[in-house]
N, C-alpha and C. Protein backbone atom coordinates (compact mmCIF):
# COMPACT_ATOMS: atom_id res chain seq x y z
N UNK A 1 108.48 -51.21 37.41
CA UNK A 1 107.14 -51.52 36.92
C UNK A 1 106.33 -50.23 36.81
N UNK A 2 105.87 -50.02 35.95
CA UNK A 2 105.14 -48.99 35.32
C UNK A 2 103.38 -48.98 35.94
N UNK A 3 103.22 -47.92 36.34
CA UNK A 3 101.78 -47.58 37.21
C UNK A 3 100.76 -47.23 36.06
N UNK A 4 101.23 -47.04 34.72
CA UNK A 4 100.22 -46.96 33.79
C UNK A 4 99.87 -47.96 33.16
N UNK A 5 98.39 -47.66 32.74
CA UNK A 5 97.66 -49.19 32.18
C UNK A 5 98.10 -48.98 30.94
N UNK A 6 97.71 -49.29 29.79
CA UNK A 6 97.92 -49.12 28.30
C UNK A 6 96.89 -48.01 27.77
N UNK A 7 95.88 -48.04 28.78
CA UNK A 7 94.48 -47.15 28.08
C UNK A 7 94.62 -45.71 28.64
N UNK A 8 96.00 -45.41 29.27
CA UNK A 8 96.61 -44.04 29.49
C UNK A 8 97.79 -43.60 28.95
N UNK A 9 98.29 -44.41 28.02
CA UNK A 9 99.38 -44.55 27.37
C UNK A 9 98.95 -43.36 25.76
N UNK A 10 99.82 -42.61 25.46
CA UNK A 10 98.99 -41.92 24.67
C UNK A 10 99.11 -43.23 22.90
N UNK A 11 97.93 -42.33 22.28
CA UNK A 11 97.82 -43.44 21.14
C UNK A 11 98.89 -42.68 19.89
N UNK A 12 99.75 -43.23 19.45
CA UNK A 12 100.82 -43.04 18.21
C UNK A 12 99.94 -42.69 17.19
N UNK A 13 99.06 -43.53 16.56
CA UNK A 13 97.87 -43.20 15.85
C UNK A 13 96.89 -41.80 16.07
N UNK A 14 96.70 -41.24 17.17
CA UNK A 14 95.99 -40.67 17.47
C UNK A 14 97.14 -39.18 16.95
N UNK A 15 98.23 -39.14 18.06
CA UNK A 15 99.01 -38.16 17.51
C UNK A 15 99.34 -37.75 16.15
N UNK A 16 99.43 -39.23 15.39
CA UNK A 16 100.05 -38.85 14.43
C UNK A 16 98.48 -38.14 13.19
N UNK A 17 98.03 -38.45 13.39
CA UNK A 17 96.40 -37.86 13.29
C UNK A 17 95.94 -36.80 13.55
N UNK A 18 96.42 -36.02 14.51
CA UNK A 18 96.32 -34.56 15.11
C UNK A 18 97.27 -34.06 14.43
N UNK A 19 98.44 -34.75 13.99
CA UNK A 19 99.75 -33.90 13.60
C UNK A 19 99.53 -33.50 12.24
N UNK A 20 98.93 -34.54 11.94
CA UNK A 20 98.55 -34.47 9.95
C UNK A 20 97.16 -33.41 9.78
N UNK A 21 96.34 -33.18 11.52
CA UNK A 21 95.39 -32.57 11.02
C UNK A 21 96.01 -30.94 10.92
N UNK A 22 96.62 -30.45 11.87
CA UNK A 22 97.57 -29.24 12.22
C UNK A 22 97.86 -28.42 11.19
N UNK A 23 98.82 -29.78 10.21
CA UNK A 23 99.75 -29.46 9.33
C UNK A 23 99.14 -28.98 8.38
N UNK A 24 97.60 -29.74 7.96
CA UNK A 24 96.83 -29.23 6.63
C UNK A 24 96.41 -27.89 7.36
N UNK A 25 95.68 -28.02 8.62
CA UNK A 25 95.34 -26.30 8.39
C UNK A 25 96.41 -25.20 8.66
N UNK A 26 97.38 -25.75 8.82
CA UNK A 26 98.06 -24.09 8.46
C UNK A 26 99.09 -24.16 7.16
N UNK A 27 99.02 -25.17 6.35
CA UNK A 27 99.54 -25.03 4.59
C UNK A 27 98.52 -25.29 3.66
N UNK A 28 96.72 -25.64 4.26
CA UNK A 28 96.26 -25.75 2.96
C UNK A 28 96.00 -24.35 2.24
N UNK A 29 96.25 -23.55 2.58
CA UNK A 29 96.03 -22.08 1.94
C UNK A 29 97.31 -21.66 1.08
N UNK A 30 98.45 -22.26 1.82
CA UNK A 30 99.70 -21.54 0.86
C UNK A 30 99.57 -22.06 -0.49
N UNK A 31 99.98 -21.21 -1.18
CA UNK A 31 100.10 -21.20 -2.77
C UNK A 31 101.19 -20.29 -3.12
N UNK A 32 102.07 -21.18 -3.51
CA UNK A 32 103.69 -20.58 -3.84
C UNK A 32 103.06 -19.33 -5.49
N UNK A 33 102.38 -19.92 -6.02
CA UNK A 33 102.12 -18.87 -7.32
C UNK A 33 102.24 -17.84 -6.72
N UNK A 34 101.11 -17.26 -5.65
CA UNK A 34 100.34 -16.09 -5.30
C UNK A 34 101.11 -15.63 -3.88
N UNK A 35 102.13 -16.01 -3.24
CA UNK A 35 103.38 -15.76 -2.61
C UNK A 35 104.38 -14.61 -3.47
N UNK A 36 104.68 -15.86 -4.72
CA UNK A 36 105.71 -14.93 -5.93
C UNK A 36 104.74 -13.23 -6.42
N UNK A 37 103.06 -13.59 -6.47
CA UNK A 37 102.96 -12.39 -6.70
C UNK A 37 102.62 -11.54 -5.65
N UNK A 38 102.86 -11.80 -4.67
CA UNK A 38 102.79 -10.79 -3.41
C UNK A 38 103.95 -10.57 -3.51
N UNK A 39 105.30 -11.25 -3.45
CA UNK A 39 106.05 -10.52 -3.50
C UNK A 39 106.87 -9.16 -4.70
N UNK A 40 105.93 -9.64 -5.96
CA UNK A 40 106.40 -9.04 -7.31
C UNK A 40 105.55 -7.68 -6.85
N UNK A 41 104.18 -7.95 -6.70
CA UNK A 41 103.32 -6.26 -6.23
C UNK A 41 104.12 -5.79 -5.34
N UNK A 42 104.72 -6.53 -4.36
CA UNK A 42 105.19 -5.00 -3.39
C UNK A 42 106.19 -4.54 -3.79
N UNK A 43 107.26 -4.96 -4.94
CA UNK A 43 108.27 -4.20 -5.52
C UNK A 43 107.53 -2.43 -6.64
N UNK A 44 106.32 -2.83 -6.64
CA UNK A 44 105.86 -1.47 -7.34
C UNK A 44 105.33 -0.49 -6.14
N UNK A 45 105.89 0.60 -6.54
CA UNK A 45 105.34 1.82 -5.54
C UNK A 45 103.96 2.04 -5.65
N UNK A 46 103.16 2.52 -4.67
CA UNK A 46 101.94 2.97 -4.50
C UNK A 46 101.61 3.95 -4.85
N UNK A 47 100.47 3.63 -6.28
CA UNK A 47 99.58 4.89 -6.97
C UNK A 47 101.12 5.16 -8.24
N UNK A 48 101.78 4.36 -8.05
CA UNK A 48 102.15 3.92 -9.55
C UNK A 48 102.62 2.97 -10.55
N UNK A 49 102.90 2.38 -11.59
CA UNK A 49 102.49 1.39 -11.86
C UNK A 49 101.38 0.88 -12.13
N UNK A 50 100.15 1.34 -12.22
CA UNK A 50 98.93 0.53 -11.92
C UNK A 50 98.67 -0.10 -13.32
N UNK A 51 99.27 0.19 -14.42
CA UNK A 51 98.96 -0.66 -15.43
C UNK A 51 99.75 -2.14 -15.10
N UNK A 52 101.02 -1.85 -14.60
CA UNK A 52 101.68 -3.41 -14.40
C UNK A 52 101.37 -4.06 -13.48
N UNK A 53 100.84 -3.22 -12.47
CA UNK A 53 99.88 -4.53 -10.99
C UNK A 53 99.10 -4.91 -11.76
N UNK A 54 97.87 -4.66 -12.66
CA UNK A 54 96.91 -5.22 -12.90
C UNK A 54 97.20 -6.00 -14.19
N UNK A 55 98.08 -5.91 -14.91
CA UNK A 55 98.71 -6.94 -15.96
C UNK A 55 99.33 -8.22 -15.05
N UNK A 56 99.97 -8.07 -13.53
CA UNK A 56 100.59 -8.83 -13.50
C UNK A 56 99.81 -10.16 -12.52
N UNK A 57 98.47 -8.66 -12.24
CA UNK A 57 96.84 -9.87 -11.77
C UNK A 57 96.42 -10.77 -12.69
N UNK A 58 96.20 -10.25 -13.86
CA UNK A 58 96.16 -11.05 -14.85
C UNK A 58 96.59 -12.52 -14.88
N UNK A 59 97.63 -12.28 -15.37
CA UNK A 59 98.80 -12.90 -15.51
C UNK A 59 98.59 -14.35 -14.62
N UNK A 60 98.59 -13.94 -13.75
CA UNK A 60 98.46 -14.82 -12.54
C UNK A 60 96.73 -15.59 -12.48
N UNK A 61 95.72 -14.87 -13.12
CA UNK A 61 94.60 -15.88 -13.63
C UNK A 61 93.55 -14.88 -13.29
N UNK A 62 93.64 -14.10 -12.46
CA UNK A 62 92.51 -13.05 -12.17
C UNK A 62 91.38 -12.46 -14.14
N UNK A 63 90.43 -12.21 -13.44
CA UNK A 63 89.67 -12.10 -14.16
C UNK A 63 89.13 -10.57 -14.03
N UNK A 64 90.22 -9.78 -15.14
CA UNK A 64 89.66 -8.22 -14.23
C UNK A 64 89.63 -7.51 -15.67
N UNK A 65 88.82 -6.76 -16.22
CA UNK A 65 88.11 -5.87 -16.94
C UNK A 65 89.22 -4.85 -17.21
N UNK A 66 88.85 -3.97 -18.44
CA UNK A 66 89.81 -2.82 -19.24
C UNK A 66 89.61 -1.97 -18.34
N UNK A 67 90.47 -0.99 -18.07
CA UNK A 67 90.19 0.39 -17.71
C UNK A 67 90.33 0.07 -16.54
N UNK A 68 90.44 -1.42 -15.70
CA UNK A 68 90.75 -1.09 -14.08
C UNK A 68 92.13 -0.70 -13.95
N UNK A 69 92.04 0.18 -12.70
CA UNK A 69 92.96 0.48 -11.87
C UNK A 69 93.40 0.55 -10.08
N UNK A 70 94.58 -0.28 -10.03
CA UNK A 70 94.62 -0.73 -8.67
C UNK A 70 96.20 0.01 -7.95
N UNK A 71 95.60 0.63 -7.26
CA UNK A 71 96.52 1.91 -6.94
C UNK A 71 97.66 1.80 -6.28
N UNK A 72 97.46 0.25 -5.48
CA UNK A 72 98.14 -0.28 -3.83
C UNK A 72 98.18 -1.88 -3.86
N UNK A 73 98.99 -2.37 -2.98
CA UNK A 73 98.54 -3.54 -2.54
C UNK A 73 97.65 -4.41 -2.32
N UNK A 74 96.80 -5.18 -3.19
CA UNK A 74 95.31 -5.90 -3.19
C UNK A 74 95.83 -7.71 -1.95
N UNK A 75 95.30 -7.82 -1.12
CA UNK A 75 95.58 -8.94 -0.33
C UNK A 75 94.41 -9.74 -0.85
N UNK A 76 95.12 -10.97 -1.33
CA UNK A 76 93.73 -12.18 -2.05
C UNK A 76 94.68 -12.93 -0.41
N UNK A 77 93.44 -13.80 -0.03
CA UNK A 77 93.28 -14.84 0.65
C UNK A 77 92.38 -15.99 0.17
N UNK A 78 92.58 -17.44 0.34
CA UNK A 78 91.66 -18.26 0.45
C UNK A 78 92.49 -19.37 -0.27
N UNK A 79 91.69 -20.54 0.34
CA UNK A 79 91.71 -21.97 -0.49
C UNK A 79 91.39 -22.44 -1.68
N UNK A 80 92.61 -23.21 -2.49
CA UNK A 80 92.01 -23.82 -3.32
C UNK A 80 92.50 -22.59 -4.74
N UNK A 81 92.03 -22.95 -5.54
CA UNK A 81 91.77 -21.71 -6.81
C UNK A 81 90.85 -20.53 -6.56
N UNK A 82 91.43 -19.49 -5.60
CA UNK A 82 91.13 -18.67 -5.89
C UNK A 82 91.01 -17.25 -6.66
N UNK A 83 91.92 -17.69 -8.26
CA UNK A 83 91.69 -16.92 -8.99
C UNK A 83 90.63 -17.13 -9.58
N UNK A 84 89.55 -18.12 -9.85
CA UNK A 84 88.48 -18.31 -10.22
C UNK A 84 87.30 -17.74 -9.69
N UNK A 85 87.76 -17.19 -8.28
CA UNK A 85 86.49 -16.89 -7.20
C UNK A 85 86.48 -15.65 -7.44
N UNK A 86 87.28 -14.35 -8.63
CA UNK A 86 87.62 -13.09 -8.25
C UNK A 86 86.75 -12.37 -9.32
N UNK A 87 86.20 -11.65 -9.62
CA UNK A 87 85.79 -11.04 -10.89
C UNK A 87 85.62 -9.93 -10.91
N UNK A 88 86.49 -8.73 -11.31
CA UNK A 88 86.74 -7.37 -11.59
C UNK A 88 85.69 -7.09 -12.88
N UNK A 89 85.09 -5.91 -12.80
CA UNK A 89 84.56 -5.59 -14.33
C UNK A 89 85.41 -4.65 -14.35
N UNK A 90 84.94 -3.65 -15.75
CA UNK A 90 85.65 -2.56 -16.08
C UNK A 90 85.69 -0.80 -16.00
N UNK A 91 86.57 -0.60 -15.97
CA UNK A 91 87.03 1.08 -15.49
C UNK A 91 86.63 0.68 -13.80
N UNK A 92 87.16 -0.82 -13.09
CA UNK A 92 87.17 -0.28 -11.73
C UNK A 92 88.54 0.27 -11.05
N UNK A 93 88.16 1.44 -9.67
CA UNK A 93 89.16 1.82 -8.99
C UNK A 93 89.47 1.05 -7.78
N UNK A 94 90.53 0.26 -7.34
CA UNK A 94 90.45 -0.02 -6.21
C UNK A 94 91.48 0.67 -5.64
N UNK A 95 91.52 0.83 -4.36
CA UNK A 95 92.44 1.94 -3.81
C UNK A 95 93.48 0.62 -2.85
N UNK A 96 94.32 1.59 -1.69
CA UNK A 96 95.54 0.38 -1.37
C UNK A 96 95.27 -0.25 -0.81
N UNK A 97 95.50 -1.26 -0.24
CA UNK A 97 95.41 -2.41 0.74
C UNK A 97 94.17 -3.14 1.05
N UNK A 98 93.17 -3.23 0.22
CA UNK A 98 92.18 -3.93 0.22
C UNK A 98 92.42 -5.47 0.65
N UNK A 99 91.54 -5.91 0.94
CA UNK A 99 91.58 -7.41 1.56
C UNK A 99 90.69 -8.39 0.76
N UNK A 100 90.45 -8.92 0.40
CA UNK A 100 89.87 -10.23 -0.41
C UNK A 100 90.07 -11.76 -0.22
N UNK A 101 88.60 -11.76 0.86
CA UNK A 101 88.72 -13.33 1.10
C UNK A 101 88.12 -14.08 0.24
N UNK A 102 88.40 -14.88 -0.31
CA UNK A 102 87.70 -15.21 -1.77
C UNK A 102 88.09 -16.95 -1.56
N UNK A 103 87.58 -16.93 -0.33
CA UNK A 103 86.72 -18.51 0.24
C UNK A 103 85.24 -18.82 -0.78
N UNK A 104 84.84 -17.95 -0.89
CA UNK A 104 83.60 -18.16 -2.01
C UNK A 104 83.86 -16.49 -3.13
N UNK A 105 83.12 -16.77 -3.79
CA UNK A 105 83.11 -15.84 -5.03
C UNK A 105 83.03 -14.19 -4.85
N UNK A 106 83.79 -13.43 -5.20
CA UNK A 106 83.74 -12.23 -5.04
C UNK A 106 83.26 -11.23 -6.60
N UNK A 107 81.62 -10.77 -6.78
CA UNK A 107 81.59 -10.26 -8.06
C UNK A 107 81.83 -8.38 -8.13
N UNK A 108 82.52 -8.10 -8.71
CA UNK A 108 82.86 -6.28 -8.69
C UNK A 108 82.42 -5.93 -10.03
N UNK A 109 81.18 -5.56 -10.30
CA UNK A 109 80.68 -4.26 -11.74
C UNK A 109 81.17 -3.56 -11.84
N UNK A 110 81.28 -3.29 -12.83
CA UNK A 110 81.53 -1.76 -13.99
C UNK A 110 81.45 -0.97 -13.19
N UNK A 111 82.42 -0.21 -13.52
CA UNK A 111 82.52 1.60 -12.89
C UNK A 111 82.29 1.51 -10.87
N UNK A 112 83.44 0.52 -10.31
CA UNK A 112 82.78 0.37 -9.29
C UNK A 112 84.43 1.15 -8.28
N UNK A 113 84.05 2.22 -7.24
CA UNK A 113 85.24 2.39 -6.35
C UNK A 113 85.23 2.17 -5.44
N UNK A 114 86.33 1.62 -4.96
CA UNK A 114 86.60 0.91 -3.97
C UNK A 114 87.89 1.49 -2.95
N UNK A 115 87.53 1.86 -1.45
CA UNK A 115 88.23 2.97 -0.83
C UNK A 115 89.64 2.19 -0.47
N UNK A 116 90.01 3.05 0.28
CA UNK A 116 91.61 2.43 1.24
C UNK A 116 91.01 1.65 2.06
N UNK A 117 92.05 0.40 2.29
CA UNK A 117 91.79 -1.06 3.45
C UNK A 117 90.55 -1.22 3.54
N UNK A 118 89.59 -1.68 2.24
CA UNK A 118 88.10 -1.98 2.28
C UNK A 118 88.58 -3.44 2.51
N UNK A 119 87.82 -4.49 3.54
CA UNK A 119 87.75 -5.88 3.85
C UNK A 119 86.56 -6.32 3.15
N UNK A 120 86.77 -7.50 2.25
CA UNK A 120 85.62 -8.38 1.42
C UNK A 120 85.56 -9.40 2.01
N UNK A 121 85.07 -9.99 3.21
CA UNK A 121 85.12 -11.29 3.53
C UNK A 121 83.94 -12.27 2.87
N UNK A 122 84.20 -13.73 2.68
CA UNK A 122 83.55 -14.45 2.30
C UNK A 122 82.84 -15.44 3.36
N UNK A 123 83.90 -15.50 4.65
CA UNK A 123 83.52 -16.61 5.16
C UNK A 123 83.39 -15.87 6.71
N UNK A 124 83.12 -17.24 7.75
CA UNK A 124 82.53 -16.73 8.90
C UNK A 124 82.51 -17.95 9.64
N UNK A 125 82.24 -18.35 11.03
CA UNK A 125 82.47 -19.49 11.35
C UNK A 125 80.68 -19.33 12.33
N UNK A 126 79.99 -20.69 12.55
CA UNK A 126 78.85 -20.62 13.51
C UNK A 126 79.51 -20.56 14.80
N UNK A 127 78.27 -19.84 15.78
CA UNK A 127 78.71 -20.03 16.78
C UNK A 127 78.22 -21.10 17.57
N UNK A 128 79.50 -21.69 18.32
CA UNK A 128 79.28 -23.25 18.97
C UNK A 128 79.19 -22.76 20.37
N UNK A 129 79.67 -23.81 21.09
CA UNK A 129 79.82 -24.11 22.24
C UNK A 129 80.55 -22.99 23.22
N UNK A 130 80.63 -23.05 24.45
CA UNK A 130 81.08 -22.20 24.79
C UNK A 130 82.61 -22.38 25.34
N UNK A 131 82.88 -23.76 25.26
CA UNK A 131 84.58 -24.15 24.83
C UNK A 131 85.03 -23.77 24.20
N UNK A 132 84.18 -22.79 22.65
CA UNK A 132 85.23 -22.72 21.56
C UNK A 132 84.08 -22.32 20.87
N UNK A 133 83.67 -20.59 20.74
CA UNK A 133 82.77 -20.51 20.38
C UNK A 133 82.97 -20.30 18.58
N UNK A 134 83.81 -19.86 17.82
CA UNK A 134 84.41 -20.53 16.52
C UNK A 134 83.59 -21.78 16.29
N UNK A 135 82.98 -21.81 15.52
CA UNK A 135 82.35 -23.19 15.45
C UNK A 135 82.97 -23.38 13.64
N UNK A 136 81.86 -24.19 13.01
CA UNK A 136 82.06 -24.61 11.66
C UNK A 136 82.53 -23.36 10.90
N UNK A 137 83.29 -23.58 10.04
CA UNK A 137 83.35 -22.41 8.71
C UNK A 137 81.80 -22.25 7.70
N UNK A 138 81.72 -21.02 7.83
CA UNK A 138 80.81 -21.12 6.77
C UNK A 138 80.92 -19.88 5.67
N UNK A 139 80.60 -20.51 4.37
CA UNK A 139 80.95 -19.37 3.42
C UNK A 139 79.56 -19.20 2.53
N UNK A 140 79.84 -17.33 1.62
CA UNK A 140 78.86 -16.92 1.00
C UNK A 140 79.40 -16.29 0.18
N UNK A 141 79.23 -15.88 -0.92
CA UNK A 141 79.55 -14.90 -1.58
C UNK A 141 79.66 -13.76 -1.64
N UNK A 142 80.42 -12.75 -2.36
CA UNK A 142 79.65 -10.88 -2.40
C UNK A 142 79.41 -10.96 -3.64
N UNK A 143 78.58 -9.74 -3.87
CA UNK A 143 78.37 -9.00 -5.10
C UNK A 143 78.29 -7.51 -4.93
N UNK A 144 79.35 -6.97 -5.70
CA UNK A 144 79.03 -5.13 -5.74
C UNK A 144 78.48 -5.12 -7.20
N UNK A 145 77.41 -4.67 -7.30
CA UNK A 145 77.30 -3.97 -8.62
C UNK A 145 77.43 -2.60 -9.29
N UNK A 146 77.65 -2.60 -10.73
CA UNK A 146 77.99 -1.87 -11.21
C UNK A 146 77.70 -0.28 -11.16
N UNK A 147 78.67 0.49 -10.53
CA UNK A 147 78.83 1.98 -10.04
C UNK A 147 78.66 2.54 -8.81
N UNK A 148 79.06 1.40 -7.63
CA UNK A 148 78.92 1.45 -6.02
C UNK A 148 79.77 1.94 -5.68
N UNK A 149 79.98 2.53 -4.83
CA UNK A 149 81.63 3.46 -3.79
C UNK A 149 81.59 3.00 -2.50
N UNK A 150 82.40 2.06 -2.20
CA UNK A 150 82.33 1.90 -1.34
C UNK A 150 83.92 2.62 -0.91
N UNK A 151 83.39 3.18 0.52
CA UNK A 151 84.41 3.84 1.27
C UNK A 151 85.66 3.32 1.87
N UNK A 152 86.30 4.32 2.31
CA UNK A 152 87.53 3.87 3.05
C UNK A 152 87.14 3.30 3.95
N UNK A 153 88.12 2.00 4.59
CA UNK A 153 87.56 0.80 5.74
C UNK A 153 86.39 0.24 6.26
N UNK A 154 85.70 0.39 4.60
CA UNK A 154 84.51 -0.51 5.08
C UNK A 154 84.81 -1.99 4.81
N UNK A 155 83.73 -2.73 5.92
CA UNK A 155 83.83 -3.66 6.24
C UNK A 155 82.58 -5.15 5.26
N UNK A 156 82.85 -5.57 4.27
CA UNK A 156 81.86 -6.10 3.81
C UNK A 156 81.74 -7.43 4.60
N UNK A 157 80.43 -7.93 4.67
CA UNK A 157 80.65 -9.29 5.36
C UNK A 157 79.82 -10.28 4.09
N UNK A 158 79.95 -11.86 4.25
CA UNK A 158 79.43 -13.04 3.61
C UNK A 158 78.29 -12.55 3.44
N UNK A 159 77.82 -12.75 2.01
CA UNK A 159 76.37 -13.09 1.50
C UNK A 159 76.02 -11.77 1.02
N UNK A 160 76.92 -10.71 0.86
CA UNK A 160 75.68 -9.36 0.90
C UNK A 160 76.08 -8.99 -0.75
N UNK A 161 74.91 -8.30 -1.28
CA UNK A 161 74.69 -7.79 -2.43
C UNK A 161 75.22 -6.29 -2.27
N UNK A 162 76.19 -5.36 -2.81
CA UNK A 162 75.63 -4.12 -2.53
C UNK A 162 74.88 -3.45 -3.90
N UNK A 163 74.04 -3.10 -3.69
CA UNK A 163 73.27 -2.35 -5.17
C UNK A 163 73.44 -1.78 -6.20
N UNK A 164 73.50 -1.71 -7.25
CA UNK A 164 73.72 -0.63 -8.13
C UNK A 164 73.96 0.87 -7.83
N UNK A 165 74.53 1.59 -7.89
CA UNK A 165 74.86 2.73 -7.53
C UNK A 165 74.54 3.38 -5.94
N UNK A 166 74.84 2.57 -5.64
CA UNK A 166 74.49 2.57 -3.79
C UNK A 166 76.34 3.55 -3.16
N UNK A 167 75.65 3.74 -1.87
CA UNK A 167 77.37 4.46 -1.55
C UNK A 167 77.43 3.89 -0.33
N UNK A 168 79.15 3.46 0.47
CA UNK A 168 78.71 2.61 1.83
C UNK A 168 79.95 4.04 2.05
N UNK A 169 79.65 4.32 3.13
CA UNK A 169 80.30 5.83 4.05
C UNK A 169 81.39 4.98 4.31
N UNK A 170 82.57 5.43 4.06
CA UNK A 170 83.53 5.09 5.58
C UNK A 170 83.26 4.18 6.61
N UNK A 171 83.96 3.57 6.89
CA UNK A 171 84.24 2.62 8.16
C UNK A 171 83.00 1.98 8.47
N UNK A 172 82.29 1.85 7.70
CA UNK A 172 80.46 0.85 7.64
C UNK A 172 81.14 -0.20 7.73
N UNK A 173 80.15 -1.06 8.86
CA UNK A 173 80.16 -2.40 8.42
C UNK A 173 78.78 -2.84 7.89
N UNK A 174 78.70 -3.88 6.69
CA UNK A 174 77.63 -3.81 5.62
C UNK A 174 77.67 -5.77 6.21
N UNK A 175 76.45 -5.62 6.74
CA UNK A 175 75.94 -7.27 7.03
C UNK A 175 74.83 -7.82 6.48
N UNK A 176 74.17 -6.67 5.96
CA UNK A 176 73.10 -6.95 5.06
C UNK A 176 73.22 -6.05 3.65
N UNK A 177 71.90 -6.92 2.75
CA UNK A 177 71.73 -6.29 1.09
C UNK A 177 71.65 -4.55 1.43
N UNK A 178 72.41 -3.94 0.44
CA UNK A 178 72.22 -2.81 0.02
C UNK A 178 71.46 -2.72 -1.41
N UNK A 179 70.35 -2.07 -1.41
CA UNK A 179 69.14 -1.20 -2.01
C UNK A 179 70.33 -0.64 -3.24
N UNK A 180 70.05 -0.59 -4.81
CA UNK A 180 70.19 0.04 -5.69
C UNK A 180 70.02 1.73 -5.11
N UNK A 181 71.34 2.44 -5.49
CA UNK A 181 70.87 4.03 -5.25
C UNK A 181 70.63 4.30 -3.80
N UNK A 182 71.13 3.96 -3.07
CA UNK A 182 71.08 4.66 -1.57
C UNK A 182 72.63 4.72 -1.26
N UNK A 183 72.30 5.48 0.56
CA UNK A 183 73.73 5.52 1.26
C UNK A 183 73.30 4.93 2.40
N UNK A 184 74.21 4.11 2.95
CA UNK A 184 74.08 3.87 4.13
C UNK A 184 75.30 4.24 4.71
N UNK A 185 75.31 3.93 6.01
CA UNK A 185 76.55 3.93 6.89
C UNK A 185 76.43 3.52 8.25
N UNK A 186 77.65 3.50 8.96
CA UNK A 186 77.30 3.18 10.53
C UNK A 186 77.64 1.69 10.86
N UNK A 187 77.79 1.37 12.03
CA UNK A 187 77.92 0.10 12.17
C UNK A 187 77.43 -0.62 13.26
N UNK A 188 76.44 -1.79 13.06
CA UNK A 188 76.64 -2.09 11.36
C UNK A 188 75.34 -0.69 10.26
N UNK A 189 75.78 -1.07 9.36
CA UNK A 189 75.52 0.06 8.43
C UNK A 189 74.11 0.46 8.28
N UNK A 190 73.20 0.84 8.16
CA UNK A 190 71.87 1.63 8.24
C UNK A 190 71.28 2.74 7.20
N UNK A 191 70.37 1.98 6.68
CA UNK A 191 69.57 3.43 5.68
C UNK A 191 69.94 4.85 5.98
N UNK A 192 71.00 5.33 5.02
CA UNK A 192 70.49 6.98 5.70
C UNK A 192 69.90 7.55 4.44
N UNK A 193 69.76 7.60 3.32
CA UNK A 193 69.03 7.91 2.32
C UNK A 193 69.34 7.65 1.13
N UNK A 194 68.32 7.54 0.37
CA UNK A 194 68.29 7.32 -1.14
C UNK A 194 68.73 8.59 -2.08
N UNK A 195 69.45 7.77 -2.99
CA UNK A 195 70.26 8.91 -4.28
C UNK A 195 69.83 9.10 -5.32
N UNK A 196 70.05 10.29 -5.77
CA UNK A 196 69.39 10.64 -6.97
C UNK A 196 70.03 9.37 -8.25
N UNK A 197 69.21 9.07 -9.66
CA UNK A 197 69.14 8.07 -10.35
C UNK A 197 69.65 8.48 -11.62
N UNK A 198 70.00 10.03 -11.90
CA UNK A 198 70.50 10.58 -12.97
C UNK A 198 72.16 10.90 -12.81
């Protein structure tokens, strides 16, 4: 005779409910398309090829402007169609291993460079409880506009604008709008002065 009641018995329903929740979050992101082209980019060497990486972005649905060039390995992440969330303008440089979370919309202007392992994140989670301080997902967009440099390993975070011809230093992390025509840097990143407009 069994010392358990029924209301300690675990629920079949319940498991099988946790199991189905599990399963979506760690395959709703895979996308066999964008697998095949991770694996087709890393067959091209770095800093050459760059006309066929960015034909073969294309290809794949990206939305990227004449005259770009992508030197390295570009990492897209996110749910859902995210070739719709991506938008390259033209004559941009991006350099290798950039990151692109493109949970929400990522916009890149004209004439814009972009350093080694720059991170674009879109999303971010609130902070909860102190069981699990990860709370909700929450997402925002970027926007670089047209003729920004952003540096090697900078860090962009959700929601931020960077300005028109603005410069982010090296290893910045950028949590707020960047000003048309300045530099910042530092982390997180900080006014250090405004640039000439000619």
């Amino acid at each position: 005779m069994s010392l358990m009641t029924d209301h300690s018995q675990p629920s079949y329903d319940r498991i099988r409910a946790k199991l189905s929740h599990i399963w979506y979050e760690e395959t709703h992101a895979f996308q066999p398309r964008f697998l095949l082209l991770a694996l087709l980019l890393r067959l091209i060497p770095r800093y050459s090829g760059m006309r066929l990486r960015t034909r073969l972005l294309r290809a794949f649905g990206l939305q990227i402007g004449h005259g770009t060039v992508i030197l390295g390995t570009l990492h897209l992440h996110g749910a859902g169609r995210i070739q719709q969330r991506l938008r390259i303008g033209t004559h941009v440089t991006l350099n290798t291993n950039c990151f692109f979370d493109l949970n929400a919309p990522i916009s890149i202007g004209d004439h814009v460079a972009i350093g080694h392992e720059v991170m674009i994140l879109t999303s971010s989670h609130q902070i909860a409880s102190a069981l699990h301080r990860a709370g909700d997902v929450t997402t925002a967009g970027v926007k670089i506009e047209d003729g920004a440099w952003i540096g090697a390993r900078c860090i962009i975070l959700p929601g931020v604008t960077i300005g028109s011809g603005s410069v982010i230093a090296a290893g910045a992390v950028v949590s707020k709008d960047v000003a048309p025509n300045t530099l910042v840097g530092g982390v997180p990143a900080k006014h250090i002065r405004e640039l000439d407009t000619d």
